[in-house]
Protein backbone atom coordinates (compact mmCIF):
# COMPACT_ATOMS: atom_id res chain seq x y z
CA UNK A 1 32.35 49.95 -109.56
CA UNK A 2 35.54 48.14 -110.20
CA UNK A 3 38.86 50.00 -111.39
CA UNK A 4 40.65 48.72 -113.93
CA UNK A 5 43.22 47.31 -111.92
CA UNK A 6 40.18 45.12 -110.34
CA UNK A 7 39.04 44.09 -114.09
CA UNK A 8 42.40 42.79 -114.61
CA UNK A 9 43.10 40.70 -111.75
CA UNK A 10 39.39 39.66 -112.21
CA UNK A 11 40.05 38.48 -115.98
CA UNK A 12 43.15 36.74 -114.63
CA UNK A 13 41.56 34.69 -112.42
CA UNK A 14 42.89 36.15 -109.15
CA UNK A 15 40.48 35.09 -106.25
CA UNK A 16 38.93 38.29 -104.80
CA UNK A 17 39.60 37.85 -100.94
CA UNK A 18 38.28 39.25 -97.82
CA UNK A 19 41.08 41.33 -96.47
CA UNK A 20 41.69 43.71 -92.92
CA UNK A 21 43.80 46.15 -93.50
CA UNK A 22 45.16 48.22 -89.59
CA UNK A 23 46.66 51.45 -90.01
CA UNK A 24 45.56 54.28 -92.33
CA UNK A 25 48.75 56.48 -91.66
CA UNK A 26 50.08 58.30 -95.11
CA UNK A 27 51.64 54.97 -96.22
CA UNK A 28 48.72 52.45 -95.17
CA UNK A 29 45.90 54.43 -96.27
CA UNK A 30 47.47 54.12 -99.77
CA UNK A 31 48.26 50.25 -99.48
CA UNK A 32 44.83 49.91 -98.66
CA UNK A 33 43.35 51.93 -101.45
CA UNK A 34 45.30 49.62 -103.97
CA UNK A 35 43.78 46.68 -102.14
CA UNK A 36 40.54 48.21 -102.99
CA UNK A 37 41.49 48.96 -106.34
CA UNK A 38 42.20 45.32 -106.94
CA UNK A 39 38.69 44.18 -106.45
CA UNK A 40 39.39 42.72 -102.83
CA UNK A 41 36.64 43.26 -99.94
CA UNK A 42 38.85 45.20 -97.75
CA UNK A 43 37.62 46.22 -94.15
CA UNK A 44 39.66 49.16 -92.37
CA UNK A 45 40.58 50.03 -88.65
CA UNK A 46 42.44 53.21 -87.40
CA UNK A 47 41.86 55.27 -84.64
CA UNK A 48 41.63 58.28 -86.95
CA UNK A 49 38.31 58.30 -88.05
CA UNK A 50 39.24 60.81 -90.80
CA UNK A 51 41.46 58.15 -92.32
CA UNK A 52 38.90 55.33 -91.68
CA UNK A 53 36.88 57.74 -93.86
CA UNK A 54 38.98 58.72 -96.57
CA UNK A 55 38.70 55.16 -96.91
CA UNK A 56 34.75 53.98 -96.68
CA UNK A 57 34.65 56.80 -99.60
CA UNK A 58 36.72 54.47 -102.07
CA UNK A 59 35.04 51.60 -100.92
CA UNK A 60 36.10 49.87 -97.86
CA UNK A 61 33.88 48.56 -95.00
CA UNK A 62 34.52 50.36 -91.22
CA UNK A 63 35.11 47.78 -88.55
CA UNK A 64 34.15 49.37 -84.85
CA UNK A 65 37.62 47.53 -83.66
CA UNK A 66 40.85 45.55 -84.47
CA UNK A 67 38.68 42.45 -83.15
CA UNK A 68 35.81 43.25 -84.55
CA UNK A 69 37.69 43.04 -88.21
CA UNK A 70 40.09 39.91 -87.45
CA UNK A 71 36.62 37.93 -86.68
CA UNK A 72 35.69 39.05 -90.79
CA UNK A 73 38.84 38.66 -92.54
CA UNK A 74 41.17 35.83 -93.96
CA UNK A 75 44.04 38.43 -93.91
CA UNK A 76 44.96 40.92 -91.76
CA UNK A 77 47.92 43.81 -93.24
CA UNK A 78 49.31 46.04 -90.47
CA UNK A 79 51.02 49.40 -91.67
CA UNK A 80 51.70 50.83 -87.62
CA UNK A 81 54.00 53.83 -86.64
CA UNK A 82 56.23 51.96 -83.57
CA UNK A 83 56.85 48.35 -82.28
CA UNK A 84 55.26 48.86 -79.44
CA UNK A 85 51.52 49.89 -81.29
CA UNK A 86 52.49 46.33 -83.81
CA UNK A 87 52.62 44.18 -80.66
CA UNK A 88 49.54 45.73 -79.01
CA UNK A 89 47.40 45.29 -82.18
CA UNK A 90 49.05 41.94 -82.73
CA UNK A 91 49.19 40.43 -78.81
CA UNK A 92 47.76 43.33 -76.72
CA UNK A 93 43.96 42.81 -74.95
CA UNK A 94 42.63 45.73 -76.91
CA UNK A 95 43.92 43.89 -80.48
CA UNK A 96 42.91 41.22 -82.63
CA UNK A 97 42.28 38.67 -79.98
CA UNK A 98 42.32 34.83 -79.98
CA UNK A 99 39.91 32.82 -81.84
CA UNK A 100 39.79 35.01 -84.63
CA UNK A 101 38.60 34.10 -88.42
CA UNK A 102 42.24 35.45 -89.71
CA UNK A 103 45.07 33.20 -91.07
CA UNK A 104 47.88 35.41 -91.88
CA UNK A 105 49.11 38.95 -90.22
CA UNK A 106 50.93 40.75 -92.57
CA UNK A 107 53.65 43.41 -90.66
CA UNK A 108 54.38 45.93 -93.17
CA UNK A 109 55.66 48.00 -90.09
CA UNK A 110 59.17 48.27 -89.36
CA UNK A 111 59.63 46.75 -85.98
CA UNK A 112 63.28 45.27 -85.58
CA UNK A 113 63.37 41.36 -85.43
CA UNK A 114 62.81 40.75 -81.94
CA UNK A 115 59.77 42.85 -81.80
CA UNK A 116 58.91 40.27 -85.40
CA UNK A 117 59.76 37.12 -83.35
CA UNK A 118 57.63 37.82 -80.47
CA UNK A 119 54.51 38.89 -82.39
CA UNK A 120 55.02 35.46 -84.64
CA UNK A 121 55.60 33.25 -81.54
CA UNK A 122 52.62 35.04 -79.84
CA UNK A 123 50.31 34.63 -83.06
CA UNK A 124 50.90 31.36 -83.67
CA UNK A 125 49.94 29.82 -80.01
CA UNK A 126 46.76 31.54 -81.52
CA UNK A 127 46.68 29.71 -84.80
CA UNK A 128 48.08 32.85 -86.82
CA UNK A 129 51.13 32.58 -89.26
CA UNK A 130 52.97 36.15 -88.99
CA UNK A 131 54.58 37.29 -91.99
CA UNK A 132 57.01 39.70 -91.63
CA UNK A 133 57.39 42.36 -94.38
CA UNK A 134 58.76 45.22 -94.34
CA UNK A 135 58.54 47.43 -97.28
CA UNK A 136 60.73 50.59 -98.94
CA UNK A 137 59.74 52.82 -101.48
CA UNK A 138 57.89 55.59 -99.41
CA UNK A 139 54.72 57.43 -100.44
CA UNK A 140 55.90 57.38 -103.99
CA UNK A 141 55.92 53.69 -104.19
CA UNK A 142 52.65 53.03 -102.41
CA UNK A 143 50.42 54.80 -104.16
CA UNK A 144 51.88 53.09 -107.62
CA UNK A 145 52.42 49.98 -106.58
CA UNK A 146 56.05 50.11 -106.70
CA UNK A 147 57.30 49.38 -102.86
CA UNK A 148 59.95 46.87 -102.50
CA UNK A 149 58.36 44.26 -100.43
CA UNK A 150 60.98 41.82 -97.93
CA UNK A 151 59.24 38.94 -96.49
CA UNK A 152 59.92 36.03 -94.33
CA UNK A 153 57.78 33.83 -92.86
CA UNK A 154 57.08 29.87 -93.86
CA UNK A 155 57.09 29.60 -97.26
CA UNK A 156 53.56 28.08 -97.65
CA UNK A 157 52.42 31.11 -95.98
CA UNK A 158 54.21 33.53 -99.07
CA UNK A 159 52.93 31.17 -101.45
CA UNK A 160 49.71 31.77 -99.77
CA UNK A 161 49.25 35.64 -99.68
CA UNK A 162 52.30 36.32 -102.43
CA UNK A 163 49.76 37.83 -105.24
CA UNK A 164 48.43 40.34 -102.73
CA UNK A 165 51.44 41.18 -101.72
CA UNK A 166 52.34 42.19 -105.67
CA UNK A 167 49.47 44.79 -105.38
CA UNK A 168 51.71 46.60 -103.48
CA UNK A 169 55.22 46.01 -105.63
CA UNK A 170 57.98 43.42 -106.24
CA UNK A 171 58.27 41.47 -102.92
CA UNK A 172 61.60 39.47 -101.86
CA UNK A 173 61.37 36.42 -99.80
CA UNK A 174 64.43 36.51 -97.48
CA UNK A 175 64.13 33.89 -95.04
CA UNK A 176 61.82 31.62 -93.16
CA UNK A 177 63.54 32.78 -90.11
CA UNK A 178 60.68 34.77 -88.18
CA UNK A 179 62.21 38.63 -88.11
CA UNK A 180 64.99 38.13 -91.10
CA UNK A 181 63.36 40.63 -93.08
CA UNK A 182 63.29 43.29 -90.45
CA UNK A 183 66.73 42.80 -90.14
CA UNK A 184 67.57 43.44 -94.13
CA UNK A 185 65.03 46.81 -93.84
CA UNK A 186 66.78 48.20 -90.85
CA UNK A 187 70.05 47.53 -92.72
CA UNK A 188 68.58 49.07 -95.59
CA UNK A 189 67.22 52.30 -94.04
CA UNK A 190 70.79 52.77 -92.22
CA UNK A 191 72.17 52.88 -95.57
CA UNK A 192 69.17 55.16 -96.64
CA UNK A 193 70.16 57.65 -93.39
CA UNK A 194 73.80 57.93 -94.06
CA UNK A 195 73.59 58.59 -97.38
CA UNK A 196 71.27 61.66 -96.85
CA UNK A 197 73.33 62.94 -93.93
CA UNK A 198 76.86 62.65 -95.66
CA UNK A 199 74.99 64.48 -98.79
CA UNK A 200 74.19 66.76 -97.22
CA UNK A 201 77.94 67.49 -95.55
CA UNK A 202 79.03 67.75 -98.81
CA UNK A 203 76.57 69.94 -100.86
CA UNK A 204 76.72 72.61 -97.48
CA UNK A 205 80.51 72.38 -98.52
CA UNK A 206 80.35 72.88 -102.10
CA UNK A 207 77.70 75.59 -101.53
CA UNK A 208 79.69 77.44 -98.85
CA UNK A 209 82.74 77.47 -101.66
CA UNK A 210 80.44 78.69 -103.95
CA UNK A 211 79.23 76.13 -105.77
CA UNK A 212 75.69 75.76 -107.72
CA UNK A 213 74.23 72.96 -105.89
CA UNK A 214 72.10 71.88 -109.22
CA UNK A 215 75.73 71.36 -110.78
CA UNK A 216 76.90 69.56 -107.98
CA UNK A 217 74.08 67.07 -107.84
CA UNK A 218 74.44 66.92 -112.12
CA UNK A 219 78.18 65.80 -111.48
CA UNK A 220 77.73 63.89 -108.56
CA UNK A 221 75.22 61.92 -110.60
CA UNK A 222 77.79 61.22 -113.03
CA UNK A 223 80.04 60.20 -110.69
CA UNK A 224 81.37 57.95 -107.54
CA UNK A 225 79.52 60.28 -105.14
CA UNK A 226 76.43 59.09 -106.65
CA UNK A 227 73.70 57.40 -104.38
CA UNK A 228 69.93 57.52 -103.46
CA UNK A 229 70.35 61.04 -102.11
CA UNK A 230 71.35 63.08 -104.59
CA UNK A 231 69.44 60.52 -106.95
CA UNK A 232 66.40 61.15 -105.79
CA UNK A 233 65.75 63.14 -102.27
CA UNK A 234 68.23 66.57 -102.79
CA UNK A 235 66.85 67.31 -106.58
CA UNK A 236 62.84 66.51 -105.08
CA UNK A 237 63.02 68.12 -101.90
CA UNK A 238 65.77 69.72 -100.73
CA UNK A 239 67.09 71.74 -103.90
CA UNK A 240 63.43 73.23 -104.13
CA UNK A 241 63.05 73.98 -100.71
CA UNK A 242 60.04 71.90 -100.60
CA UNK A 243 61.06 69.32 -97.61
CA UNK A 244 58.55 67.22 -98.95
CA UNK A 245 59.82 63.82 -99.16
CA UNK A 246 57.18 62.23 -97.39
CA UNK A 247 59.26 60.41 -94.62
CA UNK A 248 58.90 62.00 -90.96
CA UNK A 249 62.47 62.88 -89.39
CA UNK A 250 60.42 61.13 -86.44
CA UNK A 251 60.35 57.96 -88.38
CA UNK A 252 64.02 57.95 -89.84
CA UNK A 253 64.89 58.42 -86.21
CA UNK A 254 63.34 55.27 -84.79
CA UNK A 255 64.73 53.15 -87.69
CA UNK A 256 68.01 54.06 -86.93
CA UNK A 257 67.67 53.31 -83.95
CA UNK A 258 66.42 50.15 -84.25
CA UNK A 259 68.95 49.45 -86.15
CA UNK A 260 71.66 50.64 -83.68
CA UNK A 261 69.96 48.82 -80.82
CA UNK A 262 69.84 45.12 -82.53
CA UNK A 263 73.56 46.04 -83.60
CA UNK A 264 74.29 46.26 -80.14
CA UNK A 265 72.39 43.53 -78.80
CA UNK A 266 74.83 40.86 -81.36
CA UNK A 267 77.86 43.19 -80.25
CA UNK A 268 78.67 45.12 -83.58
CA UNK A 269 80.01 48.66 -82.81
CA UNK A 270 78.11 51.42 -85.05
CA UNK A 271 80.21 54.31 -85.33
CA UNK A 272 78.72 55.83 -88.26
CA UNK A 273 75.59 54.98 -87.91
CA UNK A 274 75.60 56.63 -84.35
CA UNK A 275 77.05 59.87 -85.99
CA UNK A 276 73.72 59.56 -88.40
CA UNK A 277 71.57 59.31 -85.44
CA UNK A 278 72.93 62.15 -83.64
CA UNK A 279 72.58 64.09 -86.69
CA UNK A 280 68.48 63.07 -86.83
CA UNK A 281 68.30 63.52 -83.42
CA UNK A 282 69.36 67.35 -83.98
CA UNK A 283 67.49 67.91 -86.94
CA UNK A 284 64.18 66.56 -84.52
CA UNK A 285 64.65 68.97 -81.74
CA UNK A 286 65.61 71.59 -84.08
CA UNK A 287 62.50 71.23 -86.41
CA UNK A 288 60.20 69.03 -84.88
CA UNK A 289 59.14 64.87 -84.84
CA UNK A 290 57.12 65.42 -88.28
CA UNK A 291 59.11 67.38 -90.20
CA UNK A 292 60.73 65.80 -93.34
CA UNK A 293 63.50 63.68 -92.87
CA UNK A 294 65.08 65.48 -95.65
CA UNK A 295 65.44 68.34 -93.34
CA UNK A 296 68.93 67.05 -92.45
CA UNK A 297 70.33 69.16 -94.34
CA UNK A 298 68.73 72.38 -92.22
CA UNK A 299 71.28 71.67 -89.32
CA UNK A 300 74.42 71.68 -91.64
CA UNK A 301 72.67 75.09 -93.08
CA UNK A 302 72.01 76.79 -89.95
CA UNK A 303 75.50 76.18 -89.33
CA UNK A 304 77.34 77.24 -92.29
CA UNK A 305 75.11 79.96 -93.17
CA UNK A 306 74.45 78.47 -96.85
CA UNK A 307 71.05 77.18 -97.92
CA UNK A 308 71.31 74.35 -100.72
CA UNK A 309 68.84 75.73 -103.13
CA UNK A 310 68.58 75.79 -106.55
CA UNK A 311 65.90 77.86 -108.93
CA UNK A 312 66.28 75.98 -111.98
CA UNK A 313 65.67 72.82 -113.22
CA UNK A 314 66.78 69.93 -110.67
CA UNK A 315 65.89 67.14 -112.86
């Protein structure tokens, strides 16, 4: 049976397509679901086969290998942990393969653009347009449809698989330049990373002098200091003492670094950002690769002896 969301795009019109979908991780397995949910025929591949599961249950079909699927679909979407598993599934002898039934190989990793222009030079000697895109939003945003989606790729090609793409969010078409939009979501998750580690600097500060941290966020809110930490991540998951943001520390750590590494390779100097990676790379031997990225703020804690917690209302 349909959802709702699959009566709608059915009433509208929207041609029902035979989709692959590679990479059930937490983010993935929900892009995939909404896929699903839209009425689409949506075979799944992961290695987990508690994930491929999860999946079959709502309705997609198991393929025995990323092959096996890329000979079945038009489209193939790719939600992978590191650059080096995207290029594997994308180029690799154990991935899709050549003479495949698939057009289009959507990246919704986040790979840094040279990683992006090698997979879309690679796929097209095979007859596959890449499409780069990127997404933001985390868990949050995937399972409601609400993930900011940057894409580049040739524009026939985001004419082509656009209204998928809008089961997922609002997507942004940056460039045809193969690996442009890689390079706006590793600018953007820099931004993300320093914002969260100079929050939490200052709410270990105000805390140590005594301040109520649910104030501080309140006026900070209200004020210049105002961004997508204390917005969104302190009140969630830090004030609570949940940690539950739904972003590995392992993760924020290899975007950063990304980041930092195609920085270098055009010859910008990163000073801040470098201070932000040390500060993840702490907070990863301290706590561990899958810990919350939120847990930032632990470090500054330890060392201060002041937790940032608050037992009222956050909101």
């Amino acid at each position: 049976m349909r959802t709702d969301l699959g009566q709608i795009q059915m009433k509208a019109g929207i041609k029902m397509r035979k989709l692959g979908f590679i990479g059930l991780g937490k983010m993935g397995a929900l892009m995939a679901n909404r896929l699903i949910a839209a009425g689409h025929a949506v075979s799944v591949f992961d290695t987990n086969e508690q994930a491929v599961a999860g999946l079959q249950r709502l309705g997609a079909q198991r393929a025995a290998s990323a092959r096996e699927l890329a000979n079945e679909v038009e489209v193939i979407f790719a939600s992978l942990p590191t650059p080096d598993v995207v290029k594997a599934v994308a180029l690799g002898p154990e991935g899709i393969g050549t003479n495949t039934a698939a057009k289009y190989f959507v990246d919704l990793s986040t790979t840094g653009p040279r990683v992006a222009r090698a997979v879309a030079e690679g796929l097209a000697e095979r007859g596959i347009t890449a499409i780069d895109c990127p997404v933001s939003g985390g868990m949050a945003g995937a399972k409601n449809g609400t993930l900011a989606l940057m894409v580049s790729c040739p524009k026939p090609a985001y004419e082509s698989v656009k209204s998928l793409l809008e089961v997922f969010g609002r997507p942004t078409f940056v460039s045809e330049a193969a690996g442009a939009a890689q390079t706006l979501k590793l600018a953007n998750n820099l931004l993300a990373a320093c914002a969260i580690a100079i929050s939490s600097e200052a709410f270990v500060f105000g805390v140590k002098g005594g301040l109520d941290p649910a104030v501080m966020c309140d006026v900070f809110n209200q004020s210049s200091g105002r961004n997508t930490a204390t917005v969104d991540k302190f009140p969630r998951s830090v004030l609570t003492g949940t940690f539950d943001f739904g972003f590995s520390t392992a993760l924020a750590y290899k975007d950063v670094r990304l980041c930092l590494e195609e920085a270098e390779a055009m010859g910008i100097p990163t000073p801040v950002g470098n201070a932000v990676r040390q500060m993840l790379c702490i907070t990863q031997s301290l706590f561990g690769p899958e810990s919350d990225f939120t847990s930032v703020v632990r470090p500054y804690e330890q060392w201060a002896q002041a937790e940032v917690r608050s037992a009222g209302d956050t909101t």
